[in-house]
ModelCIF file with pLDDT and N, C-alpha, C, O atoms, coordinates in Angstrom:
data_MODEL
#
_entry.id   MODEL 
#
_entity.id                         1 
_entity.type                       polymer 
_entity.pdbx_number_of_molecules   1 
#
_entity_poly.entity_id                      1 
_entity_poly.type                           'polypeptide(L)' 
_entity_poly.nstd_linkage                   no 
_entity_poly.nstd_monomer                   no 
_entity_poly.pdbx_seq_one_letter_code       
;(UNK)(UNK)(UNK)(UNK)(UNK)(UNK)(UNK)(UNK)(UNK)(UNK)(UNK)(UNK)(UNK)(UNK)(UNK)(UNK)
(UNK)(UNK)(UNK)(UNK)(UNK)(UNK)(UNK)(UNK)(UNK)(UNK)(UNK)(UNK)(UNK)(UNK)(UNK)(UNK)
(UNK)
;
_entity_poly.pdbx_seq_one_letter_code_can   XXXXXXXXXXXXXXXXXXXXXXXXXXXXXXXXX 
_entity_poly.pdbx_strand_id                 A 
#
loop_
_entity_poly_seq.entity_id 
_entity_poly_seq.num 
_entity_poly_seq.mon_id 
_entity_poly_seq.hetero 
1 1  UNK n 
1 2  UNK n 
1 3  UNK n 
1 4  UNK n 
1 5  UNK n 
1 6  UNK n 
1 7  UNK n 
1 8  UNK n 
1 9  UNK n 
1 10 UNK n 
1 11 UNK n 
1 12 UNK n 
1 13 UNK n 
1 14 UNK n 
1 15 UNK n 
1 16 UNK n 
1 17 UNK n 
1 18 UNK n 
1 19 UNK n 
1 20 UNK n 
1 21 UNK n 
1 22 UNK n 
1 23 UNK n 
1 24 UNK n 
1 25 UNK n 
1 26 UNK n 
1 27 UNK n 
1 28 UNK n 
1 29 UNK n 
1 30 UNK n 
1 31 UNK n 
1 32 UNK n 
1 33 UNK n 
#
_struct_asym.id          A 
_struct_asym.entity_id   1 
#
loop_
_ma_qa_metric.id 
_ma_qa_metric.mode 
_ma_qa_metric.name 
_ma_qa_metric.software_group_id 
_ma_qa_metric.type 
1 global pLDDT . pLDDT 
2 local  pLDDT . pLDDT 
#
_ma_qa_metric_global.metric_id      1 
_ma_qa_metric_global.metric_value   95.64 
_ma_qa_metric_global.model_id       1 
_ma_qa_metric_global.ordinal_id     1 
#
loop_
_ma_qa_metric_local.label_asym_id 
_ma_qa_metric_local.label_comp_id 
_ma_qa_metric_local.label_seq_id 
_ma_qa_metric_local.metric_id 
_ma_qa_metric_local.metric_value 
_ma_qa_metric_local.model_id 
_ma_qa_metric_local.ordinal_id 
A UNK 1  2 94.00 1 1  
A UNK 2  2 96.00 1 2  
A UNK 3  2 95.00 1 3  
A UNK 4  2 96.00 1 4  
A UNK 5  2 97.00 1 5  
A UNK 6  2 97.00 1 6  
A UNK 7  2 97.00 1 7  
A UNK 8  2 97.00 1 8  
A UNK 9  2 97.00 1 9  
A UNK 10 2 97.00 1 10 
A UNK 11 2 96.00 1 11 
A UNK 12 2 94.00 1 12 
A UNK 13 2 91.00 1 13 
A UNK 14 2 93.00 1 14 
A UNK 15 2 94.00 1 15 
A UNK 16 2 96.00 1 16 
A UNK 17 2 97.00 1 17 
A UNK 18 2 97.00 1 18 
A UNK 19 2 97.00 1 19 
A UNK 20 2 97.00 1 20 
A UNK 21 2 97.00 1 21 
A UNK 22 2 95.00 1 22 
A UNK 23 2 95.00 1 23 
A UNK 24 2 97.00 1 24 
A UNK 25 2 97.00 1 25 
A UNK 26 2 97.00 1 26 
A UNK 27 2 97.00 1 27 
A UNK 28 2 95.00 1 28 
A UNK 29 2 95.00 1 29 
A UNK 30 2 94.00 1 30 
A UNK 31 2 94.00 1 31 
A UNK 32 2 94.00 1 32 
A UNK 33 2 94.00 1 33 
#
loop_
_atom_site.group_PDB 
_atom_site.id 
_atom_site.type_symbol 
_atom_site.label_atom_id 
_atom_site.label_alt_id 
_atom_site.label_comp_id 
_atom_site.label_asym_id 
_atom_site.label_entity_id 
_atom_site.label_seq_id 
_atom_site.pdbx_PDB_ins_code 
_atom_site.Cartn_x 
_atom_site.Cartn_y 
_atom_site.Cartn_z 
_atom_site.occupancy 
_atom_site.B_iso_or_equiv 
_atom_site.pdbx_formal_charge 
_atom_site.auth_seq_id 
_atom_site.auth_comp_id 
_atom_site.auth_asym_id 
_atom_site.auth_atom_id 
_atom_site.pdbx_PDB_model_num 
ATOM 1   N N  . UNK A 1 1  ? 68.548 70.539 90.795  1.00 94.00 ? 1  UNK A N  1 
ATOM 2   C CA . UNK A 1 1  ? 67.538 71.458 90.253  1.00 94.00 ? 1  UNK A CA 1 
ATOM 3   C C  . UNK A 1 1  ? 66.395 70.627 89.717  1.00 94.00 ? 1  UNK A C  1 
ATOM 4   O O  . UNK A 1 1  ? 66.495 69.682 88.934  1.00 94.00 ? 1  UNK A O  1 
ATOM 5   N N  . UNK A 1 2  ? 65.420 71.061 90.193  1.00 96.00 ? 2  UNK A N  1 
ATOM 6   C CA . UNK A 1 2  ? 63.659 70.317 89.580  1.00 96.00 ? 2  UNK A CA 1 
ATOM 7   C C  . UNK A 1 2  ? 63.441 71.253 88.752  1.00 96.00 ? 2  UNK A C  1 
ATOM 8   O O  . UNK A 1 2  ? 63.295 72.369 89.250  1.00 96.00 ? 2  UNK A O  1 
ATOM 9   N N  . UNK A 1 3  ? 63.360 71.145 87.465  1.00 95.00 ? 3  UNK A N  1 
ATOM 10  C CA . UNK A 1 3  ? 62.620 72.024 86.436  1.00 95.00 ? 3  UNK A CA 1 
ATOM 11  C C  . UNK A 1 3  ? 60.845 71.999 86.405  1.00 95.00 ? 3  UNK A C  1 
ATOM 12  O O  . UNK A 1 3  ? 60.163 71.613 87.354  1.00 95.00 ? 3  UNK A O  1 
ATOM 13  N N  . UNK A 1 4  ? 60.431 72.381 85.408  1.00 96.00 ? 4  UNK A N  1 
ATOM 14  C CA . UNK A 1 4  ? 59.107 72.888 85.114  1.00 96.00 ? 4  UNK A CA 1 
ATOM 15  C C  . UNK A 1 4  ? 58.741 71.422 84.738  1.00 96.00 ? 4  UNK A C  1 
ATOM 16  O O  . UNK A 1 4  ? 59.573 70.876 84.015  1.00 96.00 ? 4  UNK A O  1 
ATOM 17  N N  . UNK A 1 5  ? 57.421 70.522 85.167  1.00 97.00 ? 5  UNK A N  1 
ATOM 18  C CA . UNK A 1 5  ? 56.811 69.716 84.753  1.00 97.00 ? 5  UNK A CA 1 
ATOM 19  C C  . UNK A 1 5  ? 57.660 68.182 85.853  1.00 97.00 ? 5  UNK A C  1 
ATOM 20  O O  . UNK A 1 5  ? 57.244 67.026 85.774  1.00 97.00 ? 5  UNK A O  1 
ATOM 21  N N  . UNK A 1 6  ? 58.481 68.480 86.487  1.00 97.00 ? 6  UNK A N  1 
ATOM 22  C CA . UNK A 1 6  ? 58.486 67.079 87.158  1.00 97.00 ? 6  UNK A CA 1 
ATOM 23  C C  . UNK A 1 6  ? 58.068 67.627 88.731  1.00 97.00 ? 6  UNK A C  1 
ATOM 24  O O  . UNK A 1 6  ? 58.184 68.662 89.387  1.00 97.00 ? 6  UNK A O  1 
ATOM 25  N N  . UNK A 1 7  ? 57.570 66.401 88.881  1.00 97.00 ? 7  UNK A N  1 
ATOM 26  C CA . UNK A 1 7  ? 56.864 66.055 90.623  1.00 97.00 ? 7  UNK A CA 1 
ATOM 27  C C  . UNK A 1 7  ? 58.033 65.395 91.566  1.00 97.00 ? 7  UNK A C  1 
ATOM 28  O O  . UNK A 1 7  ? 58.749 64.483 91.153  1.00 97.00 ? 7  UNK A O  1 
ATOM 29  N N  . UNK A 1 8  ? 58.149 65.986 92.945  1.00 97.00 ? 8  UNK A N  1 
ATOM 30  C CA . UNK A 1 8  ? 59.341 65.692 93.494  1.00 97.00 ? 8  UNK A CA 1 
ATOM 31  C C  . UNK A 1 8  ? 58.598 64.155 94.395  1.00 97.00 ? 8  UNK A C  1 
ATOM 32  O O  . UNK A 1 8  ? 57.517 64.014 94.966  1.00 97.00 ? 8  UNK A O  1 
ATOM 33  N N  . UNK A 1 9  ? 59.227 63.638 94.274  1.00 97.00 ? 9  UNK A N  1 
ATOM 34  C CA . UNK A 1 9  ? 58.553 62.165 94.698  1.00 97.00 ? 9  UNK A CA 1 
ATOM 35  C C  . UNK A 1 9  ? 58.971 61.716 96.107  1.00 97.00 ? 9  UNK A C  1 
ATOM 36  O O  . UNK A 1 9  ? 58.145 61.218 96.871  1.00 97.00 ? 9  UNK A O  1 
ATOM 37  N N  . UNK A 1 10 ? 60.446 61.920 96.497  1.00 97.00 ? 10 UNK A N  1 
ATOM 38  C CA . UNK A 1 10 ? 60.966 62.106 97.597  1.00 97.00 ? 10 UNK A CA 1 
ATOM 39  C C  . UNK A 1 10 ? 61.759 62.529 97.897  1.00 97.00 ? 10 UNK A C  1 
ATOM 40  O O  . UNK A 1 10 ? 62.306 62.992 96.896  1.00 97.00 ? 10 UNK A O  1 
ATOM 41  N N  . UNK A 1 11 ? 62.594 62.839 99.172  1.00 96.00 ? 11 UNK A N  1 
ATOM 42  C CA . UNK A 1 11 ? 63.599 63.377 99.977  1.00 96.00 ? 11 UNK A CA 1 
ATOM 43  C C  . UNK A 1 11 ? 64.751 63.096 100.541 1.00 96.00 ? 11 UNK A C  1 
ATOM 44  O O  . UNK A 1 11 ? 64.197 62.007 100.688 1.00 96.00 ? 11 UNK A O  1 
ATOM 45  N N  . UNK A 1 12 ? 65.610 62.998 100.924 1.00 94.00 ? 12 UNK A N  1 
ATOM 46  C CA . UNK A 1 12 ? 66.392 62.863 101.993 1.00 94.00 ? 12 UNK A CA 1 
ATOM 47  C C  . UNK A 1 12 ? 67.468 64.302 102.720 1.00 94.00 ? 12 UNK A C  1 
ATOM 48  O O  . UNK A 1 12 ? 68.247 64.979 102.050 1.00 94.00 ? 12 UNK A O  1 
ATOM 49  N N  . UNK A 1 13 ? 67.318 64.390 103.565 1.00 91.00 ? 13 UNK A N  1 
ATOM 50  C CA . UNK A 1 13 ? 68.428 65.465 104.311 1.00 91.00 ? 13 UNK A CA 1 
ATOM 51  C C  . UNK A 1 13 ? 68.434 66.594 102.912 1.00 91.00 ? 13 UNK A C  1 
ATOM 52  O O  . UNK A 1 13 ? 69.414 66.925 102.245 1.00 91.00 ? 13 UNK A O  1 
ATOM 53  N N  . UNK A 1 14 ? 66.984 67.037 102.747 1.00 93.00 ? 14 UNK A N  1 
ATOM 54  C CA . UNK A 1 14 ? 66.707 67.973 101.954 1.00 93.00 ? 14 UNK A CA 1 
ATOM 55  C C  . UNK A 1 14 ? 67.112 68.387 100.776 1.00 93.00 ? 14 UNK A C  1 
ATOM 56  O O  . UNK A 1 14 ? 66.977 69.500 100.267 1.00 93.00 ? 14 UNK A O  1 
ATOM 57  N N  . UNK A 1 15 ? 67.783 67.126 100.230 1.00 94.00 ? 15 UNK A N  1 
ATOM 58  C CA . UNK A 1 15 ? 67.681 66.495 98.523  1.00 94.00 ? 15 UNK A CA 1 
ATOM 59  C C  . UNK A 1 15 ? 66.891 65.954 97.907  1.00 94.00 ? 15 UNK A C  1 
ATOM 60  O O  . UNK A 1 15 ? 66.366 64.943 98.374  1.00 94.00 ? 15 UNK A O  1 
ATOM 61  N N  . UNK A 1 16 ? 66.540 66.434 96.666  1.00 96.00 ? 16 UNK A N  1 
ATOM 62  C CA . UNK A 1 16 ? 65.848 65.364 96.306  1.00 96.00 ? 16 UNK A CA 1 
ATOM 63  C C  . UNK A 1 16 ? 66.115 64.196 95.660  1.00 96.00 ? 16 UNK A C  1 
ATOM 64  O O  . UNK A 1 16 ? 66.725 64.271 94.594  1.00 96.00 ? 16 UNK A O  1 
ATOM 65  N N  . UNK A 1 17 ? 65.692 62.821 96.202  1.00 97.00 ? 17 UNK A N  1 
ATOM 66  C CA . UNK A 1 17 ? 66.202 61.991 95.433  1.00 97.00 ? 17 UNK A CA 1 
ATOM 67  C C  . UNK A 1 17 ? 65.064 60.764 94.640  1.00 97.00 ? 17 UNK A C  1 
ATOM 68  O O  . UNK A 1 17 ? 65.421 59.614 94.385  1.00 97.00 ? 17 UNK A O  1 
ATOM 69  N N  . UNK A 1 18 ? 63.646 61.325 94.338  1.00 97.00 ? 18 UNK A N  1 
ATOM 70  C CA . UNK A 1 18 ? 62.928 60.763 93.483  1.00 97.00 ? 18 UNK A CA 1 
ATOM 71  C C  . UNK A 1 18 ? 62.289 61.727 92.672  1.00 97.00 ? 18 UNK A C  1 
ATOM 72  O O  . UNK A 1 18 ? 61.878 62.751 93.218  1.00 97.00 ? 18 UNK A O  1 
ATOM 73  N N  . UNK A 1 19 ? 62.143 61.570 91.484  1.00 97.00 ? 19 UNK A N  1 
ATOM 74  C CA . UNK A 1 19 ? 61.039 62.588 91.041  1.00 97.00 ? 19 UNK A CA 1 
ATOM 75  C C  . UNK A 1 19 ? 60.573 61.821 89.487  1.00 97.00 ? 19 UNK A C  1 
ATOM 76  O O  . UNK A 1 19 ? 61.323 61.022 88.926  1.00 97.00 ? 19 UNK A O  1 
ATOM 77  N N  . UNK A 1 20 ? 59.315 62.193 88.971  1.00 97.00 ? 20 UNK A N  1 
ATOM 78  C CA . UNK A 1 20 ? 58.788 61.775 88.039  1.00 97.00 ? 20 UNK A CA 1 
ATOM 79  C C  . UNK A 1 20 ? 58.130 63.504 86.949  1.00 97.00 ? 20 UNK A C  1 
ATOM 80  O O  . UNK A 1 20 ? 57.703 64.567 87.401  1.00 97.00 ? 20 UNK A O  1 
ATOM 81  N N  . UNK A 1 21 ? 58.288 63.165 85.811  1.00 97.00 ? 21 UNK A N  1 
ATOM 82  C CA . UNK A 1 21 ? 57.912 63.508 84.339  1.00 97.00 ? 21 UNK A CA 1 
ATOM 83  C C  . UNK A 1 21 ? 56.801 62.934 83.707  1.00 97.00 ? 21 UNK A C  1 
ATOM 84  O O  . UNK A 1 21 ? 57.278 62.406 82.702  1.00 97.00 ? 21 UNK A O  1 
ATOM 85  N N  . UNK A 1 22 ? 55.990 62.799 83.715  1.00 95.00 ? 22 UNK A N  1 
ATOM 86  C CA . UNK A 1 22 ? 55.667 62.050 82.669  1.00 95.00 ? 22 UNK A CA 1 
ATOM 87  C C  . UNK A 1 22 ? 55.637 60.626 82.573  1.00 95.00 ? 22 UNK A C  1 
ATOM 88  O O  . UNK A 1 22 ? 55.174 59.882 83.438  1.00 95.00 ? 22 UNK A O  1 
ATOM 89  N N  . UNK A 1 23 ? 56.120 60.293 81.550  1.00 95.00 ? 23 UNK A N  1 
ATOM 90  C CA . UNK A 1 23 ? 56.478 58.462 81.858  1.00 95.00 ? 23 UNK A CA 1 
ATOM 91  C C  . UNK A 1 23 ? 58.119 58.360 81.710  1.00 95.00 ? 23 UNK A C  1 
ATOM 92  O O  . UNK A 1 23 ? 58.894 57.612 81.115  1.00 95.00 ? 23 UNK A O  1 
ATOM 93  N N  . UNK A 1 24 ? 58.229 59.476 82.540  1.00 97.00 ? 24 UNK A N  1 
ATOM 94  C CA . UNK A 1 24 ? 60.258 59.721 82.822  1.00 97.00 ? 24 UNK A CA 1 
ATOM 95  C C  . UNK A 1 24 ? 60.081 59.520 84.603  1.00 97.00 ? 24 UNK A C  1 
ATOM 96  O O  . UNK A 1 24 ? 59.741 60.561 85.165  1.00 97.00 ? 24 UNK A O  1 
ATOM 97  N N  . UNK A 1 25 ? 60.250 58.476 85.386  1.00 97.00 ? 25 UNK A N  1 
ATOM 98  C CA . UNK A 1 25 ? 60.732 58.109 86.527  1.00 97.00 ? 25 UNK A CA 1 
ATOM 99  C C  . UNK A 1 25 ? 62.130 57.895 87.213  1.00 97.00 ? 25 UNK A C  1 
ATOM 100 O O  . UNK A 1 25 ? 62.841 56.937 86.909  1.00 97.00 ? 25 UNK A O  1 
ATOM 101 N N  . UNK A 1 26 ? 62.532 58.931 88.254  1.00 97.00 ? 26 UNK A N  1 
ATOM 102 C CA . UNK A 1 26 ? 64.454 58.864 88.395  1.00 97.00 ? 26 UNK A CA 1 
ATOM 103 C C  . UNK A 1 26 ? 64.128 58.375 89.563  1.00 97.00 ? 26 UNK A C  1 
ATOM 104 O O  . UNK A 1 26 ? 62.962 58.242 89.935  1.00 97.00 ? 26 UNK A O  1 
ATOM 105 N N  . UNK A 1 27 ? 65.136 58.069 90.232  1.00 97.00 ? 27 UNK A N  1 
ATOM 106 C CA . UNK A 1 27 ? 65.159 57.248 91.849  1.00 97.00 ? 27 UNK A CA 1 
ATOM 107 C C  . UNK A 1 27 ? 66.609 57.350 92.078  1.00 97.00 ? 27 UNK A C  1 
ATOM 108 O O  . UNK A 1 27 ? 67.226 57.072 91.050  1.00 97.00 ? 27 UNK A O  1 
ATOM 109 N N  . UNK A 1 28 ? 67.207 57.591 92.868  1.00 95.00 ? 28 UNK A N  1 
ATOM 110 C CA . UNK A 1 28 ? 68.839 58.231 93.418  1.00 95.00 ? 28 UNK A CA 1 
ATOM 111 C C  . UNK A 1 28 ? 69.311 57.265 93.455  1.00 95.00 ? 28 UNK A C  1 
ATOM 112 O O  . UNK A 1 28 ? 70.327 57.036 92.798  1.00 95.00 ? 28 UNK A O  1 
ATOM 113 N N  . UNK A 1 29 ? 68.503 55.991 94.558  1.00 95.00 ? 29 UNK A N  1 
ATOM 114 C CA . UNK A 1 29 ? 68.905 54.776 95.310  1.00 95.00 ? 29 UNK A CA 1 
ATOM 115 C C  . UNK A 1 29 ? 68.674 53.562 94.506  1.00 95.00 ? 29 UNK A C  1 
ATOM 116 O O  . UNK A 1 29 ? 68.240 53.601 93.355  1.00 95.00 ? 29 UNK A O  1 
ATOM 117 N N  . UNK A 1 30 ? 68.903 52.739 94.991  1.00 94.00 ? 30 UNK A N  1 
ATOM 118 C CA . UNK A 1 30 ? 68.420 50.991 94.562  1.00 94.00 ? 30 UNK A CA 1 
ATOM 119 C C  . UNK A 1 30 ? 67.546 50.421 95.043  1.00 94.00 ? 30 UNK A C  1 
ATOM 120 O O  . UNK A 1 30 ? 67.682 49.617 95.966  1.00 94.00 ? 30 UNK A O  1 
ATOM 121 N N  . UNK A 1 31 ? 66.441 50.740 94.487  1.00 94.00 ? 31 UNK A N  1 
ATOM 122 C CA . UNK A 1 31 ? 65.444 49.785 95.091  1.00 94.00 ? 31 UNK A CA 1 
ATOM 123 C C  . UNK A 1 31 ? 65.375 48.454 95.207  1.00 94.00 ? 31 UNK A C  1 
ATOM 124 O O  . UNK A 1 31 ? 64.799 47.763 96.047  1.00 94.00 ? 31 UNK A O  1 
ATOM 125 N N  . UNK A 1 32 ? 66.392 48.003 93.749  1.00 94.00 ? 32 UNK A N  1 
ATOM 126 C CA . UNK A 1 32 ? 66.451 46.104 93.377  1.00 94.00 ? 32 UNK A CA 1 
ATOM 127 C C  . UNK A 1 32 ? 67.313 45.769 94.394  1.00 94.00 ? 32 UNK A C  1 
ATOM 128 O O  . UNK A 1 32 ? 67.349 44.567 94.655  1.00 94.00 ? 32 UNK A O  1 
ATOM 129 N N  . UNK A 1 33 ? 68.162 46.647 95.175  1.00 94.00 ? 33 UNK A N  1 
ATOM 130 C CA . UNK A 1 33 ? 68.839 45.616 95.840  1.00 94.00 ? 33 UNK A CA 1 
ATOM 131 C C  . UNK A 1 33 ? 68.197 45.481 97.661  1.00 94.00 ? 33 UNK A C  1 
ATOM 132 O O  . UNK A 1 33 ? 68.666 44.632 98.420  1.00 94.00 ? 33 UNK A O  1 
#
């Protein structure tokens, strides 16, 4: 569920798995590795 005020950042197989708030940034995956 995306609530009120975050931006969906990206996708996969019609999940979302990035989205940003504010100066609140989530990411599903690992980017460091």
């Amino acid at each position: 569920r995306v609530g009120e005020g975050v931006t969906v950042l990206a996708t996969h197989q019609g999940q979302v798995v990035a989205a940003q708030q504010g100066r609140v940034l989530a990411t599903a995956f690992h980017p460091e590795l």
